[in-house]
Protein backbone atom coordinates (compact mmCIF):
# COMPACT_ATOMS: atom_id res chain seq x y z
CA UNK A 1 91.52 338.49 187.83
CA UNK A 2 90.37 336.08 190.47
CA UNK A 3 86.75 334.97 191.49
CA UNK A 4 86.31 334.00 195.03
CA UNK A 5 83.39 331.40 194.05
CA UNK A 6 80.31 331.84 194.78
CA UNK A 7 77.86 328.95 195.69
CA UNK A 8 74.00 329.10 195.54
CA UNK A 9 72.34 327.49 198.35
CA UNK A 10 68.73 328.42 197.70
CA UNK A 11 66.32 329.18 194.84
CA UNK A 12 62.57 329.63 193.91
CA UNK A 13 60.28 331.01 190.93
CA UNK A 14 57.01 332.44 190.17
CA UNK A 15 56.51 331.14 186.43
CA UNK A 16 54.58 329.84 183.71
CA UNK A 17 53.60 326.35 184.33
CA UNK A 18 56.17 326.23 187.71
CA UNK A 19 55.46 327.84 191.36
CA UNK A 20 58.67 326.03 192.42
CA UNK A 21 61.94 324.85 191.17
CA UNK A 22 60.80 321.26 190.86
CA UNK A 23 58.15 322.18 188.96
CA UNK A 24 60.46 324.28 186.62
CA UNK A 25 62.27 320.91 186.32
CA UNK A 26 58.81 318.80 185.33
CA UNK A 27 58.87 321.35 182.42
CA UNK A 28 62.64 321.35 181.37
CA UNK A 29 62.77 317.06 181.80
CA UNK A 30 59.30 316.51 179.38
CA UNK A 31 59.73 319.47 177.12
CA UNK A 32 56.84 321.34 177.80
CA UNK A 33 56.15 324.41 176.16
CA UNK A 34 53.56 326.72 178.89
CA UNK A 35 53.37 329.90 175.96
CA UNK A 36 49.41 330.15 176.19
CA UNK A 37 46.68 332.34 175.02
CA UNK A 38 46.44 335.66 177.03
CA UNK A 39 43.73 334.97 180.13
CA UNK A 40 40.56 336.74 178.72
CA UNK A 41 41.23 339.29 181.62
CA UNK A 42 45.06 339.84 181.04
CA UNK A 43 44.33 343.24 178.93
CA UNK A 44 40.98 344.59 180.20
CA UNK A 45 39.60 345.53 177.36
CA UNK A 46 37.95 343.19 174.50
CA UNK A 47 40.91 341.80 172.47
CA UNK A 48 39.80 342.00 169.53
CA UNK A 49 39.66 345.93 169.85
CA UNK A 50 43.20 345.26 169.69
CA UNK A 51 44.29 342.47 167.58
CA UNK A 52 45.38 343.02 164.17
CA UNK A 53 44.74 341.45 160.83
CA UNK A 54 47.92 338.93 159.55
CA UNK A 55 50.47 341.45 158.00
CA UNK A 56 49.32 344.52 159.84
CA UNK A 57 51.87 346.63 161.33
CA UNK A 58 49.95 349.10 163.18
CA UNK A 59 52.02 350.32 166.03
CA UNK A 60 48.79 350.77 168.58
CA UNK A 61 47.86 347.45 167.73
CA UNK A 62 49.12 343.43 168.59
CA UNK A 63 49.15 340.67 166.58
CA UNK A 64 49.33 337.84 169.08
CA UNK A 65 47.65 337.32 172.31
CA UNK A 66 50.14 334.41 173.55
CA UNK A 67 52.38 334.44 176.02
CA UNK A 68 53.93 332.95 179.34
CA UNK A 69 51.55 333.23 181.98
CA UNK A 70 51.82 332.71 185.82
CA UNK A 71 48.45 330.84 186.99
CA UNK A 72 47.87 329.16 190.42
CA UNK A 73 49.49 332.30 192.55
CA UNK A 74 46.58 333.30 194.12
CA UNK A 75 45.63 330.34 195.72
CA UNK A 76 49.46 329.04 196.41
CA UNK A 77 50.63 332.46 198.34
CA UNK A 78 50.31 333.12 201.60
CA UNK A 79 50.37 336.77 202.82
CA UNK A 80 50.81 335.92 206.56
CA UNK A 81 53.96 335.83 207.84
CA UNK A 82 55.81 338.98 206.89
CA UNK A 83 56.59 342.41 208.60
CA UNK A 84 53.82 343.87 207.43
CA UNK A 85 49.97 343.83 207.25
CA UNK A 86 48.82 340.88 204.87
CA UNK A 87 45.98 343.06 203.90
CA UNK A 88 48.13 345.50 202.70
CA UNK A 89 50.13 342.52 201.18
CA UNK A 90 47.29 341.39 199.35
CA UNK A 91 45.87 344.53 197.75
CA UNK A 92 49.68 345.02 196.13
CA UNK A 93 50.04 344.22 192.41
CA UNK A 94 51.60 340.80 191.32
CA UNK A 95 54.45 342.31 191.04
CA UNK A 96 55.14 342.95 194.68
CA UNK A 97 53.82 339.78 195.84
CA UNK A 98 55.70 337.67 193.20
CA UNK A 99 59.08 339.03 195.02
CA UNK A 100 57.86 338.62 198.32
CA UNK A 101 57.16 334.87 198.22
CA UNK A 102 60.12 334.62 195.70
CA UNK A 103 62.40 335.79 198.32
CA UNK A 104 61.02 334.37 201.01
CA UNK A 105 60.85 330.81 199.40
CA UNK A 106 64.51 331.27 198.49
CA UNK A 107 65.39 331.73 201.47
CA UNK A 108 63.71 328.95 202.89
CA UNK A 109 65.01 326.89 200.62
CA UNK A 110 68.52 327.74 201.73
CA UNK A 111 67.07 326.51 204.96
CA UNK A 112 67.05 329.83 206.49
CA UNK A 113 64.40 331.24 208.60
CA UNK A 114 62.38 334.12 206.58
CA UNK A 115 61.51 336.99 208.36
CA UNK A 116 65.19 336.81 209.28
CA UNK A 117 65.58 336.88 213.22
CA UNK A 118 67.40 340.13 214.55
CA UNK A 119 71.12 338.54 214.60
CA UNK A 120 70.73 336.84 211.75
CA UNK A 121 74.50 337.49 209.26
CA UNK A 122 74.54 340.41 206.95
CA UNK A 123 71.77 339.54 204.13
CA UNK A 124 70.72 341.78 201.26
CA UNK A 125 68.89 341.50 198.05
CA UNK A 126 69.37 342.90 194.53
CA UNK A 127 66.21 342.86 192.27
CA UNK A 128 66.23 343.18 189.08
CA UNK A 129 62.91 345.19 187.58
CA UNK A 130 61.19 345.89 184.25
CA UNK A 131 60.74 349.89 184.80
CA UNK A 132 57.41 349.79 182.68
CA UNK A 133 53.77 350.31 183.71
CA UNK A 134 52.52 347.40 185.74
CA UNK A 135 48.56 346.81 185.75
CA UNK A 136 48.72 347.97 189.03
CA UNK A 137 50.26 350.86 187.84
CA UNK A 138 47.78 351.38 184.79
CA UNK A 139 44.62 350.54 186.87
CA UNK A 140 45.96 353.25 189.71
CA UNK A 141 46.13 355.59 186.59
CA UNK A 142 42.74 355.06 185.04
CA UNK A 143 41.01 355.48 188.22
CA UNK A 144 42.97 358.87 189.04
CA UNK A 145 42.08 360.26 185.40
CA UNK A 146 38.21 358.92 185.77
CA UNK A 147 38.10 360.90 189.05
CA UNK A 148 39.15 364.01 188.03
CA UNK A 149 36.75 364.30 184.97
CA UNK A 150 33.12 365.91 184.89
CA UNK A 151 29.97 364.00 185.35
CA UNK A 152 29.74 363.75 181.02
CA UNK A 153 32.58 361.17 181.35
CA UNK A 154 31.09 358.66 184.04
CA UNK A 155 33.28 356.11 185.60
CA UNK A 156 32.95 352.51 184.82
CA UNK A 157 31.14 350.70 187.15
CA UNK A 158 32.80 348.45 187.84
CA UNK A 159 36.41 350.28 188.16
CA UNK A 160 37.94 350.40 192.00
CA UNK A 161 40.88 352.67 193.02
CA UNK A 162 43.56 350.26 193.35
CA UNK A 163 46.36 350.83 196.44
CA UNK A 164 48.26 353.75 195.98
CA UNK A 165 51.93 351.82 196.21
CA UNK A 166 51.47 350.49 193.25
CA UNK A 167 52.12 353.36 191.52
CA UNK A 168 55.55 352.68 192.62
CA UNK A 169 56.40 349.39 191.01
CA UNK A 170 60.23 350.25 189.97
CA UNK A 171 62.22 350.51 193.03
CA UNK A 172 59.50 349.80 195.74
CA UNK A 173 59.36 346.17 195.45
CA UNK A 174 62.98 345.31 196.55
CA UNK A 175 62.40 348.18 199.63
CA UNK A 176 59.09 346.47 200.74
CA UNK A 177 60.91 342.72 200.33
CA UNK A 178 63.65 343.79 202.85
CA UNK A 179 61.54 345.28 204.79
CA UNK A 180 58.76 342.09 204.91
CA UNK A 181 61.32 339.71 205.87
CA UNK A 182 64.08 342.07 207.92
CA UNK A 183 67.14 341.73 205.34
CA UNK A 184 69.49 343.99 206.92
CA UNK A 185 72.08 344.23 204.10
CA UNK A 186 71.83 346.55 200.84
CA UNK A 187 68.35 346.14 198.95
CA UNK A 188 67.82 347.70 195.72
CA UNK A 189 66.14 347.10 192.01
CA UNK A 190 68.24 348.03 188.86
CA UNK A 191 66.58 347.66 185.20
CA UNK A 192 69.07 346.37 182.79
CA UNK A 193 66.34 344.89 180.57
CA UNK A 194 67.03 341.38 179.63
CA UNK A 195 70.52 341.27 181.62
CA UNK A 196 69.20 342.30 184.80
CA UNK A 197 68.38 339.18 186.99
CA UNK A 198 72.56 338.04 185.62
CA UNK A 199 73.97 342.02 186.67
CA UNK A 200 71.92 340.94 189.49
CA UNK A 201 73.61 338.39 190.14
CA UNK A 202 76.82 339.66 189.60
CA UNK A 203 76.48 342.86 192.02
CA UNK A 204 75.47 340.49 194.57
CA UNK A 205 78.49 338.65 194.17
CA UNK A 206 80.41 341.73 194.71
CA UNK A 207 78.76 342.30 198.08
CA UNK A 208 80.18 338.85 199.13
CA UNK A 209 83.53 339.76 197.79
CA UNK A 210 83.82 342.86 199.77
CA UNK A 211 82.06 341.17 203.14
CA UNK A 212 79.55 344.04 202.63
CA UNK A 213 77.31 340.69 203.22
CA UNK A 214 77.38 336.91 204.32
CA UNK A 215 73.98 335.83 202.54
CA UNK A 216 72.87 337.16 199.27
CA UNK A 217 69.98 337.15 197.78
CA UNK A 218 69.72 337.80 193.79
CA UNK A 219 67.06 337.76 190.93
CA UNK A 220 64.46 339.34 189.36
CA UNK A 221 60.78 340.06 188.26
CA UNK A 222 58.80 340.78 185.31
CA UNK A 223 55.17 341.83 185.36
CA UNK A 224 54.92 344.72 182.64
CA UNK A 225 51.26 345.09 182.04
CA UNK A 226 50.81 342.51 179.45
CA UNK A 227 48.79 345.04 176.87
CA UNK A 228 51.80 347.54 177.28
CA UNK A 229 54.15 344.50 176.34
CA UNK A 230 52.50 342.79 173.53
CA UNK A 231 51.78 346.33 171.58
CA UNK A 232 55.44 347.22 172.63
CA UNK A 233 57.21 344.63 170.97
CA UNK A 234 54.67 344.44 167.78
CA UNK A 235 55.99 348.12 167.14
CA UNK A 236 59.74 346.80 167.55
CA UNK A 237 58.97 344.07 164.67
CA UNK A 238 60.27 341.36 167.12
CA UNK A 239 56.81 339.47 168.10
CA UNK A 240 56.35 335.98 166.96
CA UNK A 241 53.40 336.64 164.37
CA UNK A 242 52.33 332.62 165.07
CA UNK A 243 52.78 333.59 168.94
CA UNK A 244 55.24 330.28 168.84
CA UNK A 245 58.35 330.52 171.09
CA UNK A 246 61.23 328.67 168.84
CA UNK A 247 64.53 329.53 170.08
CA UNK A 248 67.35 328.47 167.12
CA UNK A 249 64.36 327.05 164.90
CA UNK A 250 65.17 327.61 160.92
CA UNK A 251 61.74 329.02 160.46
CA UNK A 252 61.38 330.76 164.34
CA UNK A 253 59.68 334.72 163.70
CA UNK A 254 60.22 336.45 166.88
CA UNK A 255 59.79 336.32 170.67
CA UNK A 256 56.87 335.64 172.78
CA UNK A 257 56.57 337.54 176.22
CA UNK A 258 56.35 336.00 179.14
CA UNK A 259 56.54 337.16 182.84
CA UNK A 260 57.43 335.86 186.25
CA UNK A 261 60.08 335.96 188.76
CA UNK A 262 63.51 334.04 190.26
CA UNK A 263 66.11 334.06 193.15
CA UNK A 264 68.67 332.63 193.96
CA UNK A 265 70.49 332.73 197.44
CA UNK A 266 74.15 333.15 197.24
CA UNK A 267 77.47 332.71 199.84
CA UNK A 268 80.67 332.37 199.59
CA UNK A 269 81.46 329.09 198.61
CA UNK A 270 83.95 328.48 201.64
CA UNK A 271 81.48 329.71 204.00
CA UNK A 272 78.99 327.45 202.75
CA UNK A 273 81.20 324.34 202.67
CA UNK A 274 82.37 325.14 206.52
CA UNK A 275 78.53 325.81 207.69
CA UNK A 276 77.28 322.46 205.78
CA UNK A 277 75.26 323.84 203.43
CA UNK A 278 73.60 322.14 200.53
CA UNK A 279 75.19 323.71 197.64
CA UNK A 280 73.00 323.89 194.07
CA UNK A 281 75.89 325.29 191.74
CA UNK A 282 78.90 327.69 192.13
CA UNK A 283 79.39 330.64 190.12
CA UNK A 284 83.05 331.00 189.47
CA UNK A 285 83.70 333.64 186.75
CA UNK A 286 81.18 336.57 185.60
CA UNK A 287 81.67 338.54 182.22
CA UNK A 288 80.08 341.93 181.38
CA UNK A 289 80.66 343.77 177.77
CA UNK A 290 78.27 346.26 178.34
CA UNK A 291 79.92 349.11 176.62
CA UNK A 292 77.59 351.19 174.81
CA UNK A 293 79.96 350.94 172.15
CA UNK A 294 77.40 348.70 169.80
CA UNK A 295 74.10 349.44 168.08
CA UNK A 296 71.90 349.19 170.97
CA UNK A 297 69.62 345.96 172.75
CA UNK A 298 67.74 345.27 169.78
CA UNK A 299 70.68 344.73 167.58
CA UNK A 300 73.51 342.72 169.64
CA UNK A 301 77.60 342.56 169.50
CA UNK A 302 79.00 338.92 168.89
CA UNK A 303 82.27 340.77 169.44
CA UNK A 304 80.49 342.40 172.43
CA UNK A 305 79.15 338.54 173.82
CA UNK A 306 82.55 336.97 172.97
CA UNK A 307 84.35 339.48 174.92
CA UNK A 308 81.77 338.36 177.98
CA UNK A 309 82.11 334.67 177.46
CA UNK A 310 86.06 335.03 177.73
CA UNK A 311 85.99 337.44 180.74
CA UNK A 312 83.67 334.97 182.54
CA UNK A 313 86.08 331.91 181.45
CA UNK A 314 89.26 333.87 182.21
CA UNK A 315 88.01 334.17 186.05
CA UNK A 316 86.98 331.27 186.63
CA UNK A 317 90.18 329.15 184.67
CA UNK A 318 88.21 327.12 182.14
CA UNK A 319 88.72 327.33 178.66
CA UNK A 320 86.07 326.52 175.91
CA UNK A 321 87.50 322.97 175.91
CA UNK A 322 85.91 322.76 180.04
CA UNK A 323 82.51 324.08 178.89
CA UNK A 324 79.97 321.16 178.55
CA UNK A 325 76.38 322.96 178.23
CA UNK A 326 75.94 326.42 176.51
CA UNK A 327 72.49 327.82 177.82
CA UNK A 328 71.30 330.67 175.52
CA UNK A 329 69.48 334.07 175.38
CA UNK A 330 68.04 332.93 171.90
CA UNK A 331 64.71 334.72 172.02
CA UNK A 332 63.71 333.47 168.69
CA UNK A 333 64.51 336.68 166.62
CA UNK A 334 66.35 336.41 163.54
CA UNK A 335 69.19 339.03 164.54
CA UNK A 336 69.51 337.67 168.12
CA UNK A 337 69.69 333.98 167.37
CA UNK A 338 72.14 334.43 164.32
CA UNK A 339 74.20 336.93 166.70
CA UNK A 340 74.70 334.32 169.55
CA UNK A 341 75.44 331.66 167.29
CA UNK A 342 78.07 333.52 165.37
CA UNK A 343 79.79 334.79 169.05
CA UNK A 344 79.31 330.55 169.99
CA UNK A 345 80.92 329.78 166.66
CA UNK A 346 84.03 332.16 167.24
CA UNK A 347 84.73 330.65 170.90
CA UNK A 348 84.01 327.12 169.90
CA UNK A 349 84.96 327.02 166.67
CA UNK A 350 85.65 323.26 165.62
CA UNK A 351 84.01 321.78 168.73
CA UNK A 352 81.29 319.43 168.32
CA UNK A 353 78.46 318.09 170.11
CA UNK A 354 78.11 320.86 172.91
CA UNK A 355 74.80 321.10 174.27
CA UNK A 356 73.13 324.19 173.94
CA UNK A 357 69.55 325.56 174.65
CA UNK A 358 67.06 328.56 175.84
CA UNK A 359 65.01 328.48 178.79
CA UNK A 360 62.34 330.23 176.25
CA UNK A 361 61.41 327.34 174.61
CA UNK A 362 59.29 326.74 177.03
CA UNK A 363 58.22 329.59 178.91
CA UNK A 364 58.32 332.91 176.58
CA UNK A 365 60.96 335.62 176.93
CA UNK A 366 60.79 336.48 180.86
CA UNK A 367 62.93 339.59 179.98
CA UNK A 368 64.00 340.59 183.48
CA UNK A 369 63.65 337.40 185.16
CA UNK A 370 65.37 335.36 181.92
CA UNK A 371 68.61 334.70 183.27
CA UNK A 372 67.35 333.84 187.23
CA UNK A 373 65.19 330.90 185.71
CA UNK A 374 68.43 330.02 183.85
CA UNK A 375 69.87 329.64 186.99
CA UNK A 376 67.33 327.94 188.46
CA UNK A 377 66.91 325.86 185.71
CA UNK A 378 70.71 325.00 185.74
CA UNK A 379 70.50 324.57 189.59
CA UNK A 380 68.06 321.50 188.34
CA UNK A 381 70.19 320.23 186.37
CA UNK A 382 73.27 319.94 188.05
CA UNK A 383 71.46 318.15 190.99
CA UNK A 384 69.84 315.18 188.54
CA UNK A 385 72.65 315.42 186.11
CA UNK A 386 70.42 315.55 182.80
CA UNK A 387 70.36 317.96 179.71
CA UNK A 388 66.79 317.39 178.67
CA UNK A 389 66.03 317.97 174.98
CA UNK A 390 64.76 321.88 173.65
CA UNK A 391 61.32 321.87 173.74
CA UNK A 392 59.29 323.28 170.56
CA UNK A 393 61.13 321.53 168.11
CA UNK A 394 64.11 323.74 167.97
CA UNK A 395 66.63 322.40 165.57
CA UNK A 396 69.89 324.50 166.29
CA UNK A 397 71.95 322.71 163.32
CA UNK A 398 70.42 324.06 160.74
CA UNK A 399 71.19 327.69 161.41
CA UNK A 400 74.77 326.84 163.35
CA UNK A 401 75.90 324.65 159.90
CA UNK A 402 77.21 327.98 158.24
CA UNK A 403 79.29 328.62 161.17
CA UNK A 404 81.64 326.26 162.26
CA UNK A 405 79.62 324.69 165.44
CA UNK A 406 77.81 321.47 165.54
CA UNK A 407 75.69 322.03 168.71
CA UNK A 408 73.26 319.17 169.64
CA UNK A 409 69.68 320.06 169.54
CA UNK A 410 69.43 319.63 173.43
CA UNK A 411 69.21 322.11 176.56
């Protein structure tokens, strides 16, 4: 099957530790791990009402307030300067205004002007969306249930009514994005849990294919209320107990949340090349095995990811031999890690000293926005031509010596 490539000519991110791509980089060069205690507001309500004892398994309870957190927003973001009302902007949740400086920074960074002028190409965006309760969402819903009790339940004080769009925090972010900066080509969100910045990416790829669209715009947000998250993946066993983010590590116990957003701004690659664009990186092969025919997300196919890795390979013409750097999922979970090892192993087998790595070293598990930052990160290093080392210590040898693969511990 053949891949018209793809090239990226913009990015940005909203993460932990990194407000822009060269930020991101800072993080990725010096091995910096951002996974920090949960900001004493982050749950509204006193955390240790919550916490849990070591060994507890309580599923209405957490054992670890750590995570990835975005800090700085506020005072970095400017709400002027879209199609619509920057009060309005400003009394949406995070999770709004994380996508509409994400996309608008992308877009600058692909030196385009954002809002889009009226005969500006074909542009549309695909967002990819955690379809969980937001704060905004959870604060809209206290306040509505508060209201409609009787005086012997009294309202907190201090509680305020928060805008009423945030109870739509699924879909509504991608419409309100194409609105804000006039993106005339298809706009949507899709969930696909930790895949959906990359299906993202890929259904944006397919608009360029079919000339549906000239500029692209692809990537996704996370920012799941954080008490909704934590107690989440406590009940699924698969939170770090030590609240340590350790992709490949021997002795790594789980994930660690984290939340934020990414873009990146696509064309065809000939179109770029012909216009003069800078060009970041150029996707030229994209494999999906989502097939429903395995045990689910918590417990993942190598057969399924080999399958993905050789569709992807297959388009674009390489074989394992071309591949120098293998950037991971690894979350850190014992399943997960062994899993993408194993489906490595099979496709490399015999191959030595291939680089491989997880964004979540650093930053937590961004869940929707995982792959994105990937991108980003890979963007970064593509244009200084570095693989910086895993941050956290994660030894990947240990675990990958009873499979044939001898990765270096590097990203």
């Amino acid at each position: 099957m053949q891949f018209e490539p793809i090239a990226i000519i913009g990015h940005s991110c909203v993460l932990p530790g990194a407000l822009d791509p060269a930020e991101l980089w800072e993080i990725v060069l010096h091995g910096r791990d951002m996974v920090t205690l949960a900001p004493d507001d982050a749950w509204r309500i006193e955390k240790q009402r919550i916490l849990a004892g070591p060994g507890a398994t309580m599923q209405d309870r957490a054992w670890s307030d750590r995570g990835g957190y975005v800090r700085g927003f506020a005072e970095r973001f400017d709400p002027a300067g879209f199609l619509l009302p920057a009060d309005e902007i400003k009394a949406l949740d995070p999770v709004f205004q994380w996508t509409l400086h994400g996309v608008r920074e992308a877009l600058h960074s692909a030196k385009l002007t954002a809002p889009l002028p009226e005969r500006a190409p074909p542009t549309g965006l695909i967002l990819g969306n955690l379809s969980y309760p937001t704060a905004g969402l959870v604060q809209f819903a206290e306040a509505t249930w508060f209201a409609a009790q009787s005086e012997a339940i009294p309202r907190p004080p201090d509680m305020s009514t928060p805008h009423a769009r945030n109870r739509f925090s699924s879909g509504l972010p991608a419409h309100l994005a194409a609105q804000a900066l006039n993106l005339r080509g298809d706009a949507f969100a899709l969930d696909a849990a930790c895949a959906s910045s990359l299906y993202a990416i890929k259904l944006a790829c397919d608009r360029l294919h079919d000339r549906r669209a000239d500029v692209m715009v692809a990537g996704a947000v996370n920012r799941t209320d954080d008490l909704f998250i934590h107690i989440g993946f406590c009940a699924l066993q698969a939170m770090s107990r030590r609240g340590e983010s350790r992709p490949f590590a021997a002795d790594a116990d789980g994930l660690v949340p984290g939340e934020g957003a990414a873009f990146v701004v696509l064309k065809r690659l000939d179109d770029a090349v012909a216009a003069g664009d800078e060009i970041l990186g150029v996707i030229r092969g994209v494999g999906l095995s989502n097939d429903g025919n395995a045990g689910g997300f918590l417990s993942p196919s190598a057969a399924g990811q080999v399958r993905a890795m050789e569709a992807a390979y297959a388009m674009a013409g390489l074989t394992p031999g071309d591949i120098s750097l293998l950037e991971c999922h690894a979350t850190g979970t014992a399943v997960g890690d062994a899993t993408e090892i194993e489906s490595a192993a099979q496709l490399f087998h015999g191959m030595a000293n291939v680089p491989i790595g997880s964004l979540k070293a650093n930053l937590g598990h961004l869940i929707t926005a995982a792959g994105a930052a990937r991108a980003d990160q890979g963007a970064g290093r593509a244009a200084h031509r570095h693989a910086p080392p895993l941050a956290a210590g994660g030894e990947a040898a240990g675990r990958a010596g009873k499979f044939a693969l001898s990765p270096a511990a590097s990203a």
